[in-house]
PDB file of N, CA and C in Angstrom:
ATOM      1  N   UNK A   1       4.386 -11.627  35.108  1.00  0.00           N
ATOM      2  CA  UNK A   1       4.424 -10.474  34.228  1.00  0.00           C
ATOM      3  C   UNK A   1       2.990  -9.991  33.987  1.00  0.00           C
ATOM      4  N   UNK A   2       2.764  -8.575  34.156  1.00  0.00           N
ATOM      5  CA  UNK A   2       1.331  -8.327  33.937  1.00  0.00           C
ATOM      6  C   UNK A   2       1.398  -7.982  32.427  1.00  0.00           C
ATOM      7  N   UNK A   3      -0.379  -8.638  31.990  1.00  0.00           N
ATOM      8  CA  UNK A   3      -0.845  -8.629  30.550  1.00  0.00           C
ATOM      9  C   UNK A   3      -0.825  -6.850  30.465  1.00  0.00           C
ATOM     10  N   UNK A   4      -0.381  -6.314  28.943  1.00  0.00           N
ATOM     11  CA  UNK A   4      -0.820  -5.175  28.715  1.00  0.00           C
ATOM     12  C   UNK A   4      -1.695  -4.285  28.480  1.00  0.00           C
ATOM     13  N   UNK A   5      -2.805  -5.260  28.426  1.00  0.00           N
ATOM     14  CA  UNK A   5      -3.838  -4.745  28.701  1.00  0.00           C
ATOM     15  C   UNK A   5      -4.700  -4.862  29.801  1.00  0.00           C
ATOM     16  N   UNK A   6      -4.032  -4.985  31.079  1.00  0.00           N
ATOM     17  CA  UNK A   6      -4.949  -4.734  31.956  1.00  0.00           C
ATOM     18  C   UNK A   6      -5.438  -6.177  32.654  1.00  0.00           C
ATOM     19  N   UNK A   7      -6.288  -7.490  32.105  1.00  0.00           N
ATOM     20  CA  UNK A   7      -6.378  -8.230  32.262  1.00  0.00           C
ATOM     21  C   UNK A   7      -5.698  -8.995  33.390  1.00  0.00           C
ATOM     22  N   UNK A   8      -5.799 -10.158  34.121  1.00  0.00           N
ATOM     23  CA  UNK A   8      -5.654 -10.694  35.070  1.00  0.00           C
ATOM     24  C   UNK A   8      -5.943 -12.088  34.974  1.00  0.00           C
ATOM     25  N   UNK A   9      -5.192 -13.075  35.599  1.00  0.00           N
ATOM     26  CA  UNK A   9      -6.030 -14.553  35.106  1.00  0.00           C
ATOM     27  C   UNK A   9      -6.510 -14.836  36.364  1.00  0.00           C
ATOM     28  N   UNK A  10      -7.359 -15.356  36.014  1.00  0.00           N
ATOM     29  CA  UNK A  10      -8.532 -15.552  37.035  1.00  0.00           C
ATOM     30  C   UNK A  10      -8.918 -16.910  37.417  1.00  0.00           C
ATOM     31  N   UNK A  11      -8.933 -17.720  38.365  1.00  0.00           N
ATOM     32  CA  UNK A  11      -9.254 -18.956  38.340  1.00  0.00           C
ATOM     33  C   UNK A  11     -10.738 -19.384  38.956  1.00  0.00           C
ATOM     34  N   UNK A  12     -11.730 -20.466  37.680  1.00  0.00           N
ATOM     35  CA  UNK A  12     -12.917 -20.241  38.731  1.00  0.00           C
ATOM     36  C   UNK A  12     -12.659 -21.855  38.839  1.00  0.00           C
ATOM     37  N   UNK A  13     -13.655 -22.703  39.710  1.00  0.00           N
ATOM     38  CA  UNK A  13     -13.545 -24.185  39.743  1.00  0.00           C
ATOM     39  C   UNK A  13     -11.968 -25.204  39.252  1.00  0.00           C
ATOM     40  N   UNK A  14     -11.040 -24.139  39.571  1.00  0.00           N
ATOM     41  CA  UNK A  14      -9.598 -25.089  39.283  1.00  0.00           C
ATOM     42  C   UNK A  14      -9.516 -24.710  38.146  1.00  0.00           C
ATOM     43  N   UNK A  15      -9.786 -23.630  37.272  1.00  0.00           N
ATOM     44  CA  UNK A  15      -9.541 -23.522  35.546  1.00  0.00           C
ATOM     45  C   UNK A  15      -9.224 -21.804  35.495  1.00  0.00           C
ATOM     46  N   UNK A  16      -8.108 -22.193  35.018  1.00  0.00           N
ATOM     47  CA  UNK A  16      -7.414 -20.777  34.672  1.00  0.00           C
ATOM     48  C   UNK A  16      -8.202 -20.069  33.342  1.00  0.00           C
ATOM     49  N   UNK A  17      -8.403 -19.231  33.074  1.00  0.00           N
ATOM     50  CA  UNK A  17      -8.974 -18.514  32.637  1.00  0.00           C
ATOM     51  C   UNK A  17      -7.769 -17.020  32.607  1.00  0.00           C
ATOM     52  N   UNK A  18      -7.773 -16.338  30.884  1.00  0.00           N
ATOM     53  CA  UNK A  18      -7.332 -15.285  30.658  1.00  0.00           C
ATOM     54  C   UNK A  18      -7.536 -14.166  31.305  1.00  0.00           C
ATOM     55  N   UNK A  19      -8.625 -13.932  31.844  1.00  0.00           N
ATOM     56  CA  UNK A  19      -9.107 -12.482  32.176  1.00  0.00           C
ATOM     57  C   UNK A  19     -10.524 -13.198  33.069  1.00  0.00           C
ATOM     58  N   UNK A  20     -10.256 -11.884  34.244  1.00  0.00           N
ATOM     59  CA  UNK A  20     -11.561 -12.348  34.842  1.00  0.00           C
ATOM     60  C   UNK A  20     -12.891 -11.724  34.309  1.00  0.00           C
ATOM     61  N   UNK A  21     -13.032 -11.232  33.044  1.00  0.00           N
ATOM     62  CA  UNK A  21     -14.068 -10.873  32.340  1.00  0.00           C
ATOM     63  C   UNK A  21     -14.634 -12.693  31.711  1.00  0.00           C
ATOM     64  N   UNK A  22     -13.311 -13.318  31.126  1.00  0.00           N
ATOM     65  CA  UNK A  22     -13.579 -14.677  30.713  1.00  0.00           C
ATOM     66  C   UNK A  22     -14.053 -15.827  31.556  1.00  0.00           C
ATOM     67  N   UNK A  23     -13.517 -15.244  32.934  1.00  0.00           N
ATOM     68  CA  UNK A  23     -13.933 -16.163  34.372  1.00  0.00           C
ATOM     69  C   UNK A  23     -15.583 -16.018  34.488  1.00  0.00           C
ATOM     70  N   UNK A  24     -15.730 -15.040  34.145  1.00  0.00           N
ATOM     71  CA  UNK A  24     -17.336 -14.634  34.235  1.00  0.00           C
ATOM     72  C   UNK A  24     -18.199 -14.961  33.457  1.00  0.00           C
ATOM     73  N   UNK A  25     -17.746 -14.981  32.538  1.00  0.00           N
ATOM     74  CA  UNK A  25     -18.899 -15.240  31.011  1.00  0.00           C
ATOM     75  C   UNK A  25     -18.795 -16.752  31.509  1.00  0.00           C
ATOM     76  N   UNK A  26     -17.716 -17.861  31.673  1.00  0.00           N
ATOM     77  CA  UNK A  26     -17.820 -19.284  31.889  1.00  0.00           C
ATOM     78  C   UNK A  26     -18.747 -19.364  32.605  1.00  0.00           C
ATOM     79  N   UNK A  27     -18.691 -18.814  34.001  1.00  0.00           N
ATOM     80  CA  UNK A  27     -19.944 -19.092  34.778  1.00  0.00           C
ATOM     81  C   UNK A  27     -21.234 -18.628  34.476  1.00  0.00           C
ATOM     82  N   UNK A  28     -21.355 -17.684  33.747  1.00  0.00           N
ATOM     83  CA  UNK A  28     -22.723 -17.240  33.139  1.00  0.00           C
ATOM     84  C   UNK A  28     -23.647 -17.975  32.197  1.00  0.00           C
ATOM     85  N   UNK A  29     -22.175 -19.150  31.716  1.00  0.00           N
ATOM     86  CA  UNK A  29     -22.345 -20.033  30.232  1.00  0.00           C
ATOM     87  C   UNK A  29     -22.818 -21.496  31.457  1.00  0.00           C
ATOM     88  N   UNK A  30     -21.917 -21.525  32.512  1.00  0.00           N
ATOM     89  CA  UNK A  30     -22.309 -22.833  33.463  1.00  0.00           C
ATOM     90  C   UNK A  30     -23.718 -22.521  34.136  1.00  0.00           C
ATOM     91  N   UNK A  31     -24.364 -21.619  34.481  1.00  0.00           N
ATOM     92  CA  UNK A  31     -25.670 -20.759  34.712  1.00  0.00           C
ATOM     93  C   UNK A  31     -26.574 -21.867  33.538  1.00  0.00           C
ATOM     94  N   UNK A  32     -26.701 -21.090  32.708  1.00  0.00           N
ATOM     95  CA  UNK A  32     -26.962 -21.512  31.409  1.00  0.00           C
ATOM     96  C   UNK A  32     -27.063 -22.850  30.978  1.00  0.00           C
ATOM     97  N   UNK A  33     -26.302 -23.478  31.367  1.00  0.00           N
ATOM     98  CA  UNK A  33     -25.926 -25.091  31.245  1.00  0.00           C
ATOM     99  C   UNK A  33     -27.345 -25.889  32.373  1.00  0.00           C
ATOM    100  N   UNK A  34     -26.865 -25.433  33.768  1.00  0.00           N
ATOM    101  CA  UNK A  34     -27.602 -25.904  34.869  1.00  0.00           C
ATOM    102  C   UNK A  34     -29.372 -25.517  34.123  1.00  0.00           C
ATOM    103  N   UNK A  35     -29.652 -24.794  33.374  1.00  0.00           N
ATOM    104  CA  UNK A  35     -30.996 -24.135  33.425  1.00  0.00           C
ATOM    105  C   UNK A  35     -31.655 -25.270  32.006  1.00  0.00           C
ATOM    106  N   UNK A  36     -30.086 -25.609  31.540  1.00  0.00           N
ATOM    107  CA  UNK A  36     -30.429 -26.556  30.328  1.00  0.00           C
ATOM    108  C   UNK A  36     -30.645 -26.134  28.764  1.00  0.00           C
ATOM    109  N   UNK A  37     -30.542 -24.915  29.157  1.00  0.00           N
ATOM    110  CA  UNK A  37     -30.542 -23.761  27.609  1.00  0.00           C
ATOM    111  C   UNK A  37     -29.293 -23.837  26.840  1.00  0.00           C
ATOM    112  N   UNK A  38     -28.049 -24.389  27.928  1.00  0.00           N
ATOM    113  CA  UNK A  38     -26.928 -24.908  26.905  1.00  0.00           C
ATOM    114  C   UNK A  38     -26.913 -26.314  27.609  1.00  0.00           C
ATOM    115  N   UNK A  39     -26.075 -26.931  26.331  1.00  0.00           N
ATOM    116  CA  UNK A  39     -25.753 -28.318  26.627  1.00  0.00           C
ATOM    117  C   UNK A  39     -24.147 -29.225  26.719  1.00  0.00           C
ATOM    118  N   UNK A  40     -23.573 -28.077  25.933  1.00  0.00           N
ATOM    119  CA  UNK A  40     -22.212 -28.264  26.451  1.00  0.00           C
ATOM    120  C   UNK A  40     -21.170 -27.040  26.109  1.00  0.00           C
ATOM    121  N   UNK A  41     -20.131 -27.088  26.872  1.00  0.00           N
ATOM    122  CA  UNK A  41     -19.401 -25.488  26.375  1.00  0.00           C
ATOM    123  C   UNK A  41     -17.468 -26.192  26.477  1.00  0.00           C
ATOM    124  N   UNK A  42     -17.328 -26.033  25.714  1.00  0.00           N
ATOM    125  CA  UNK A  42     -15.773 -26.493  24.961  1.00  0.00           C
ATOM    126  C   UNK A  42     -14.828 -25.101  24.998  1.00  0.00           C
ATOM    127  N   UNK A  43     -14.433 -25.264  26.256  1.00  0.00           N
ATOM    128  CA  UNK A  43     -12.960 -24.286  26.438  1.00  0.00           C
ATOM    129  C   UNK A  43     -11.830 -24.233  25.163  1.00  0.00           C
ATOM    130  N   UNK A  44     -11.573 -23.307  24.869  1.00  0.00           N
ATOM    131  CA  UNK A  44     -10.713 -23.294  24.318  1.00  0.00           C
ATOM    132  C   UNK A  44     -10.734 -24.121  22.461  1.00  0.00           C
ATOM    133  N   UNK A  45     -11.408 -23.935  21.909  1.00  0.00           N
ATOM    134  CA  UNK A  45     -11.224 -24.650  20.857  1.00  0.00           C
ATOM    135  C   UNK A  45      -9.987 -23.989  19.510  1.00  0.00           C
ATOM    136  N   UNK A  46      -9.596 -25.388  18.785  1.00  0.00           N
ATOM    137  CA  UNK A  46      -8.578 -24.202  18.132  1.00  0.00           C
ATOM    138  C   UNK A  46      -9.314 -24.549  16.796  1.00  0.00           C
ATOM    139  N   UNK A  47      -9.130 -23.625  16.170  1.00  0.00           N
ATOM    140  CA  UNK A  47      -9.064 -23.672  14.598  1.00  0.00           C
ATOM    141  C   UNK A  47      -8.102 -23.604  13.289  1.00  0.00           C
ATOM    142  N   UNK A  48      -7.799 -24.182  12.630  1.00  0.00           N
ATOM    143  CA  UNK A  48      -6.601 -24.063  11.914  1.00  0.00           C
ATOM    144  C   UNK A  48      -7.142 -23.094  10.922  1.00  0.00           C
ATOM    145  N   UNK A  49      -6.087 -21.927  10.616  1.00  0.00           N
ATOM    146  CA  UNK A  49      -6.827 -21.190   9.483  1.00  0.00           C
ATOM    147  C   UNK A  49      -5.845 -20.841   8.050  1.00  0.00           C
ATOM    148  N   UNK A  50      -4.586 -21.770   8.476  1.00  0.00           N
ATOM    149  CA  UNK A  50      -4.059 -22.131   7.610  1.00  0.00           C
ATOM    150  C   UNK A  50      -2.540 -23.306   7.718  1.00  0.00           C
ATOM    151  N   UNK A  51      -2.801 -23.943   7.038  1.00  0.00           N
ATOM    152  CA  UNK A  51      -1.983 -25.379   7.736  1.00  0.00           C
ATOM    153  C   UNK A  51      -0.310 -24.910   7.114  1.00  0.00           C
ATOM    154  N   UNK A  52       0.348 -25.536   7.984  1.00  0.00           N
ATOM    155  CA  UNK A  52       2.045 -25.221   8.116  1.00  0.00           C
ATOM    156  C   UNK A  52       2.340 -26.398   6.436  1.00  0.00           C
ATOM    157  N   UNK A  53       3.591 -25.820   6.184  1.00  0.00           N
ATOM    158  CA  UNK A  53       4.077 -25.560   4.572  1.00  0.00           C
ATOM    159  C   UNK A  53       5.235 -25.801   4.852  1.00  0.00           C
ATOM    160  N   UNK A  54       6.320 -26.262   3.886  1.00  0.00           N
ATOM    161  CA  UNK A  54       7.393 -26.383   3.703  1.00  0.00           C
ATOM    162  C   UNK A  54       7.965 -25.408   3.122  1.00  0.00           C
ATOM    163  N   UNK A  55       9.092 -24.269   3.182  1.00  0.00           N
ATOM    164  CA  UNK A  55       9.156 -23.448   1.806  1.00  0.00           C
ATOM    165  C   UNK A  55      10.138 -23.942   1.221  1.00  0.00           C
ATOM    166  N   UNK A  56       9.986 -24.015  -0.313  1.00  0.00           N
ATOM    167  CA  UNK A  56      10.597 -24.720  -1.131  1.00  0.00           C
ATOM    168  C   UNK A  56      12.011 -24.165  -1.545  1.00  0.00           C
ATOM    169  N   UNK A  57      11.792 -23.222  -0.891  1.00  0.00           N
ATOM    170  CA  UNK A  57      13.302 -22.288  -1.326  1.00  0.00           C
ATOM    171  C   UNK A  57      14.546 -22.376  -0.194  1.00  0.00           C
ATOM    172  N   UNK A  58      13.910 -22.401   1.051  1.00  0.00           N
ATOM    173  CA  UNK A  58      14.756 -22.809   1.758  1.00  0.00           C
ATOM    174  C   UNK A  58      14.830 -23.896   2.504  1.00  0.00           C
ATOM    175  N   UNK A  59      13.825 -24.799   2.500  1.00  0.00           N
ATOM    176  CA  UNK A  59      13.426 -26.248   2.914  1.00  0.00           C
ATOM    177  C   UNK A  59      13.353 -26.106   4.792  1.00  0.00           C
ATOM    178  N   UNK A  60      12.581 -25.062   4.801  1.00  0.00           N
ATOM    179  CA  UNK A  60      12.427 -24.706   6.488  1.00  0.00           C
ATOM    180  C   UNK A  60      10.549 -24.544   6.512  1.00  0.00           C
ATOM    181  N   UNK A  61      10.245 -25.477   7.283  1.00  0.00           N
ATOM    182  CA  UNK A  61       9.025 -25.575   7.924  1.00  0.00           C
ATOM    183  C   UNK A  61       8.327 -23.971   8.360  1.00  0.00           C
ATOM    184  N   UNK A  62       7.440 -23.793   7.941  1.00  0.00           N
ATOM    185  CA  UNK A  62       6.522 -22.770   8.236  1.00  0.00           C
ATOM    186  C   UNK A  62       5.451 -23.124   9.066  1.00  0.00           C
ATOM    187  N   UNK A  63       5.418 -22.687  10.375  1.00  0.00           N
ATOM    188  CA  UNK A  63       4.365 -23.713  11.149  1.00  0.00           C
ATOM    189  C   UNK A  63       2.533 -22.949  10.689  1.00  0.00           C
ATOM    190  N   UNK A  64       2.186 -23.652  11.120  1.00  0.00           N
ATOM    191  CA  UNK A  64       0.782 -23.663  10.297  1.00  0.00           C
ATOM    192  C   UNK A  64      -0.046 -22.009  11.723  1.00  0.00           C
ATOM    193  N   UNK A  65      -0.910 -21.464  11.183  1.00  0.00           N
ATOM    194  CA  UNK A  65      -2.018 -20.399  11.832  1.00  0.00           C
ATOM    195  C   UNK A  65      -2.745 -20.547  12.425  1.00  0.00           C
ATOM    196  N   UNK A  66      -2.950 -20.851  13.750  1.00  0.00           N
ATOM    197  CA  UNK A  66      -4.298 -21.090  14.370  1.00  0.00           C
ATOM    198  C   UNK A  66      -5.200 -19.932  14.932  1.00  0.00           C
ATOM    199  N   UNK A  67      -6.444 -20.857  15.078  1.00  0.00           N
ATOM    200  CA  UNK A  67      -6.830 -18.980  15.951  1.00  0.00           C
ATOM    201  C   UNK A  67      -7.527 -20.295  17.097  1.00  0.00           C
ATOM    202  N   UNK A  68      -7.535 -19.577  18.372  1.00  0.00           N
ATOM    203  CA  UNK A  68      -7.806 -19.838  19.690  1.00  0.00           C
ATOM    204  C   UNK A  68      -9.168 -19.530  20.017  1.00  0.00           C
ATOM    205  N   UNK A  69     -10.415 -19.730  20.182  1.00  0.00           N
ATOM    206  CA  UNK A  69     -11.655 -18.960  20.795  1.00  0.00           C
ATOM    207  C   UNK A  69     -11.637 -19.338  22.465  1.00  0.00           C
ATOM    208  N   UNK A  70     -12.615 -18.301  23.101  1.00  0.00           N
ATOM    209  CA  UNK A  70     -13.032 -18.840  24.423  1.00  0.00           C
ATOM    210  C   UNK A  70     -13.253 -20.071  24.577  1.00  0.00           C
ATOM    211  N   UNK A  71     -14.563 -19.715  23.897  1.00  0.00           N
ATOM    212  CA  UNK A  71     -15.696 -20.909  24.052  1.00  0.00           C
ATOM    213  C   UNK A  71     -16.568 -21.586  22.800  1.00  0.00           C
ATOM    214  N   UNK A  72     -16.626 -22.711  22.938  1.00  0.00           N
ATOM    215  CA  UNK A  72     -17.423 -23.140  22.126  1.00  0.00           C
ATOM    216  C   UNK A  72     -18.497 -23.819  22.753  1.00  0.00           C
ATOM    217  N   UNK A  73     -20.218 -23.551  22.194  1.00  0.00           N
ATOM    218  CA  UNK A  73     -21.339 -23.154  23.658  1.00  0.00           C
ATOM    219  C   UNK A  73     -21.990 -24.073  22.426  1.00  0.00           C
ATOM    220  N   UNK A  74     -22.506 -24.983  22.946  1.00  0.00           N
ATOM    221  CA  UNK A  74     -23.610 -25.750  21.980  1.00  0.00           C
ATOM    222  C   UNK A  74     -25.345 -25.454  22.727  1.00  0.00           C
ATOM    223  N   UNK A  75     -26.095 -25.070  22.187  1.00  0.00           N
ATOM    224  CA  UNK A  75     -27.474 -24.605  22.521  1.00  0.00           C
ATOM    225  C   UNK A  75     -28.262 -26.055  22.636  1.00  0.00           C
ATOM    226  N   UNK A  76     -29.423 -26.203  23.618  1.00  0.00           N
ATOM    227  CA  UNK A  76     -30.307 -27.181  23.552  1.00  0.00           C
ATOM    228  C   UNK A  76     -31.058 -27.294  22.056  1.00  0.00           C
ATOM    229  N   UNK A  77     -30.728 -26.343  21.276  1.00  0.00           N
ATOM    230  CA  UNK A  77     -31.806 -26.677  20.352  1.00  0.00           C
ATOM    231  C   UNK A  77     -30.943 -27.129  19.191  1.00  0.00           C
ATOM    232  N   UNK A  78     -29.612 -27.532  19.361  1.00  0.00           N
ATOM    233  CA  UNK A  78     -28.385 -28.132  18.417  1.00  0.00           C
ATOM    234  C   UNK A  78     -27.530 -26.666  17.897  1.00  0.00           C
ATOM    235  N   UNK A  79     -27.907 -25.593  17.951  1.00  0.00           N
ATOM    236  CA  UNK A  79     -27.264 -24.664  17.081  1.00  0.00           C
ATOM    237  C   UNK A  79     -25.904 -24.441  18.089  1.00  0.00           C
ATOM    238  N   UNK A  80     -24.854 -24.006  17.195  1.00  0.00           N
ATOM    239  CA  UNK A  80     -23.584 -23.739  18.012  1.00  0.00           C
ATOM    240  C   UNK A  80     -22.992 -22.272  17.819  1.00  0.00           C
ATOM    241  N   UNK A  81     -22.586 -21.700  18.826  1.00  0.00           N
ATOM    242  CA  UNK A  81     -21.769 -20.479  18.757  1.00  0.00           C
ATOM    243  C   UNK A  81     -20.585 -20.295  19.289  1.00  0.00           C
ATOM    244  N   UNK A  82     -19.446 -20.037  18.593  1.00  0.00           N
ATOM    245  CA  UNK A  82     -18.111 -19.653  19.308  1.00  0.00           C
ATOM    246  C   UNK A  82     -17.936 -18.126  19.881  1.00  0.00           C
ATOM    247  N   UNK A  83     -17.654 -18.559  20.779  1.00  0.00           N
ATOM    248  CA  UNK A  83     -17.461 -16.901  22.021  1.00  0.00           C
ATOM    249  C   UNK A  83     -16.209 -16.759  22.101  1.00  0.00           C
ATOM    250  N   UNK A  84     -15.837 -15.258  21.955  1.00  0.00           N
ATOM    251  CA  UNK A  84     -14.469 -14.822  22.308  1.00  0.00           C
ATOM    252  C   UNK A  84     -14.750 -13.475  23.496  1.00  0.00           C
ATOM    253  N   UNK A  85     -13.866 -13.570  24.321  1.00  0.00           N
ATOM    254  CA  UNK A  85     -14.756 -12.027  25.267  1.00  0.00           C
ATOM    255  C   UNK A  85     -13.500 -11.640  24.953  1.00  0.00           C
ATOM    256  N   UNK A  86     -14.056 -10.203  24.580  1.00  0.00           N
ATOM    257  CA  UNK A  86     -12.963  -9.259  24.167  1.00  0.00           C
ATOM    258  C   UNK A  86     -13.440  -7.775  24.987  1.00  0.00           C
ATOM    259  N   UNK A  87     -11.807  -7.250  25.242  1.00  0.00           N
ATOM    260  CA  UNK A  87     -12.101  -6.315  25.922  1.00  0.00           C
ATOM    261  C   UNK A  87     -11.281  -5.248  24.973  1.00  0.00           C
ATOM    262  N   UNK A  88     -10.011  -5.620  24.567  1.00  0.00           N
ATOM    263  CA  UNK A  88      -9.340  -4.906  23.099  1.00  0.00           C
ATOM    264  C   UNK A  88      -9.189  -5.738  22.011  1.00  0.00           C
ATOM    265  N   UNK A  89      -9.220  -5.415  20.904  1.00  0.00           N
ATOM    266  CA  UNK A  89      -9.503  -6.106  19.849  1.00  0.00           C
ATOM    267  C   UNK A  89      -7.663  -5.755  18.895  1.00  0.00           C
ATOM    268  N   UNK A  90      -6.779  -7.055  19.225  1.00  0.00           N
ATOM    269  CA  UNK A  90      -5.546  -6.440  18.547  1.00  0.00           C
ATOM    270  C   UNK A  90      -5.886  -6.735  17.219  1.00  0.00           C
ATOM    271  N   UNK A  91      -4.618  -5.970  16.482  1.00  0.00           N
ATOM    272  CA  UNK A  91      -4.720  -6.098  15.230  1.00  0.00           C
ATOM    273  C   UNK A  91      -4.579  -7.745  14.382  1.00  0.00           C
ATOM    274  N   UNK A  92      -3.767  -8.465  15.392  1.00  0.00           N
ATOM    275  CA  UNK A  92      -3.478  -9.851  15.229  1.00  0.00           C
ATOM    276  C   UNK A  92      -4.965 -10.348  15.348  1.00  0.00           C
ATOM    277  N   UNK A  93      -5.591 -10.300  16.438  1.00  0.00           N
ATOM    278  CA  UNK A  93      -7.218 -10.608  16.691  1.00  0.00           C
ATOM    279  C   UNK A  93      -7.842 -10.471  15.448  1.00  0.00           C
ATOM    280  N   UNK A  94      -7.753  -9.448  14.943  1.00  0.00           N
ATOM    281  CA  UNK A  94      -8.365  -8.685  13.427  1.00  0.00           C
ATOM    282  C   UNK A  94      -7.922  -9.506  12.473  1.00  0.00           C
ATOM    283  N   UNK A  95      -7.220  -9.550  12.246  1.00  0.00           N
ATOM    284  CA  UNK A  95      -6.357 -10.332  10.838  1.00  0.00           C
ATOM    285  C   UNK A  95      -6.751 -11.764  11.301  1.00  0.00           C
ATOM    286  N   UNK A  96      -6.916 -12.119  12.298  1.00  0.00           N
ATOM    287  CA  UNK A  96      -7.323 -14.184  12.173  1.00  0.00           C
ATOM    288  C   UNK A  96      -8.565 -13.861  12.353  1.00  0.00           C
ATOM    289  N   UNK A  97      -9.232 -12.911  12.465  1.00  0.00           N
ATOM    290  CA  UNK A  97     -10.781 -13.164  12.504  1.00  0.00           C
ATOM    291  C   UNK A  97     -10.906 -13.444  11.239  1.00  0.00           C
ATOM    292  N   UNK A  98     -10.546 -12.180  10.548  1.00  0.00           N
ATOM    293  CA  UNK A  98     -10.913 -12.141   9.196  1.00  0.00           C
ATOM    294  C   UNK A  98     -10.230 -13.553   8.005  1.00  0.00           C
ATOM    295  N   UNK A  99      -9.265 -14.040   8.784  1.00  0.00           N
ATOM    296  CA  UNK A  99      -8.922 -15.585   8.514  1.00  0.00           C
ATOM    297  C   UNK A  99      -9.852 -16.528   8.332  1.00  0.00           C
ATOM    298  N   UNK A 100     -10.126 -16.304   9.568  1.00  0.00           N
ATOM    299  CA  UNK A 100     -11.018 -17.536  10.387  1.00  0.00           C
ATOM    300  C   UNK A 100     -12.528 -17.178   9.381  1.00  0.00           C
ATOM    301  N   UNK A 101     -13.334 -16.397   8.849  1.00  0.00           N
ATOM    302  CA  UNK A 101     -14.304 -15.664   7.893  1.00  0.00           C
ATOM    303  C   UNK A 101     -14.365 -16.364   6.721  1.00  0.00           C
ATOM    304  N   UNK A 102     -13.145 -16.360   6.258  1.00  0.00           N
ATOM    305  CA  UNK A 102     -12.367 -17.042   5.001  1.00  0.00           C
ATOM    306  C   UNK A 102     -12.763 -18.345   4.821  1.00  0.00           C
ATOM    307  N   UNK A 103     -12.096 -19.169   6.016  1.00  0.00           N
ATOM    308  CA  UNK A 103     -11.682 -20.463   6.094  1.00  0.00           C
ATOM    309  C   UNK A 103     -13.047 -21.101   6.453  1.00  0.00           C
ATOM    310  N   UNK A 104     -13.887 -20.119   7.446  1.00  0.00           N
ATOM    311  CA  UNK A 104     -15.002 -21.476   7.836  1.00  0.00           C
ATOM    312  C   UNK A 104     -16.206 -20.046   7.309  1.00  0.00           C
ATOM    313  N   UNK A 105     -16.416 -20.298   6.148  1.00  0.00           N
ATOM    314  CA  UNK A 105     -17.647 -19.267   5.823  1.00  0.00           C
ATOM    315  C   UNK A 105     -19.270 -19.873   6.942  1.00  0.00           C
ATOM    316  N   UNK A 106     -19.597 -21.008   6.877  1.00  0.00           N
ATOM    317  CA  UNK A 106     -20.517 -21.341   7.611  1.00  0.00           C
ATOM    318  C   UNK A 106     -20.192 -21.345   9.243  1.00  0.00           C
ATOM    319  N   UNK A 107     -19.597 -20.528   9.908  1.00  0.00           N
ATOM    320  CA  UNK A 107     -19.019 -20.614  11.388  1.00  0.00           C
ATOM    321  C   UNK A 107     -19.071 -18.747  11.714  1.00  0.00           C
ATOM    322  N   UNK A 108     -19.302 -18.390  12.654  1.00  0.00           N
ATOM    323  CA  UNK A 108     -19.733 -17.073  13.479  1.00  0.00           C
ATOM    324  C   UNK A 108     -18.835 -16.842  14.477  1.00  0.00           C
ATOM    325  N   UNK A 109     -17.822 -15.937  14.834  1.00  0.00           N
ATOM    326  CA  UNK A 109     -17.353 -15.555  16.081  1.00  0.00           C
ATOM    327  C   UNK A 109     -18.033 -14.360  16.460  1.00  0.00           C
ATOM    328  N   UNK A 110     -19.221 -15.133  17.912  1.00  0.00           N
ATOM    329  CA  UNK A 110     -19.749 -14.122  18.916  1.00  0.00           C
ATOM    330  C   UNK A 110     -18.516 -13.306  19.664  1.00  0.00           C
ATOM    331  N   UNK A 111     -18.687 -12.160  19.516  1.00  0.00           N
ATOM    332  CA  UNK A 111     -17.552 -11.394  20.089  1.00  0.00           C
ATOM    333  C   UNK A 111     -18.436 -10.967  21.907  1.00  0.00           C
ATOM    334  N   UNK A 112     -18.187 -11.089  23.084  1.00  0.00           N
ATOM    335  CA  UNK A 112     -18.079 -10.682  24.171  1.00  0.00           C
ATOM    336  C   UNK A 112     -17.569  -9.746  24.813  1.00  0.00           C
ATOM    337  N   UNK A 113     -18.246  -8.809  24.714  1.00  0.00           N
ATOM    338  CA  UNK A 113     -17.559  -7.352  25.720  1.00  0.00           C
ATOM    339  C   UNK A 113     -17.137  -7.792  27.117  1.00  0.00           C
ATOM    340  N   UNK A 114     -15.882  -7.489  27.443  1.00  0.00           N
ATOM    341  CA  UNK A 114     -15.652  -7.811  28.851  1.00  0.00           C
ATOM    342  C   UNK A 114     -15.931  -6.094  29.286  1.00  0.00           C
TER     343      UNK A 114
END
């Protein structure tokens, strides 16, 4: 089924990847790695931005909110940045960013133009 926006998954070194805009930035981030300016990069990390609940009214599980990033890129000099490459920004995207803002005030999502 093709994504609606355009996108394509892309595989680089055996790793599927969302979009070959995301195939690209990995290798730009593995670039980066080899040169030693990064030191490690964590596919896919999740974040909880709000944990799953019971509701008391009807005793049915509410599963908990995550938000998904690209990448998580740790710098030689210890500092860390989470990468998302974005090429449309949904409204769902919008609303867990602004989650994710909330929940981890000391944490940054680098946004990536594909």
């Amino acid at each position: 089924m093709a994504n609606k926006y355009g996108a394509r998954k892309t595989q680089v070194n055996g790793i599927w990847f969302a979009s070959g805009a995301e195939a690209h930035r990995y290798q730009e981030l593995m670039l980066l790695k080899r040169a030693g300016v990064v030191t490690d990069i964590v596919l896919q990390p999740v974040y909880t931005l709000m944990e799953g609940r019971v509701n008391k009214a009807t005793g049915k599980k509410v599963a908990s909110i995550k938000y998904k990033a690209d990448f998580l890129v740790t710098y030689a000099d210890g500092h860390q940045e989470i990468e998302d490459v974005k090429g449309f920004k949904t409204a769902v995207y919008q609303l867990k960013k602004r989650m994710f803002m909330i929940q981890y005030p000391d944490l940054y999502i680098k946004e990536v133009s594909a």
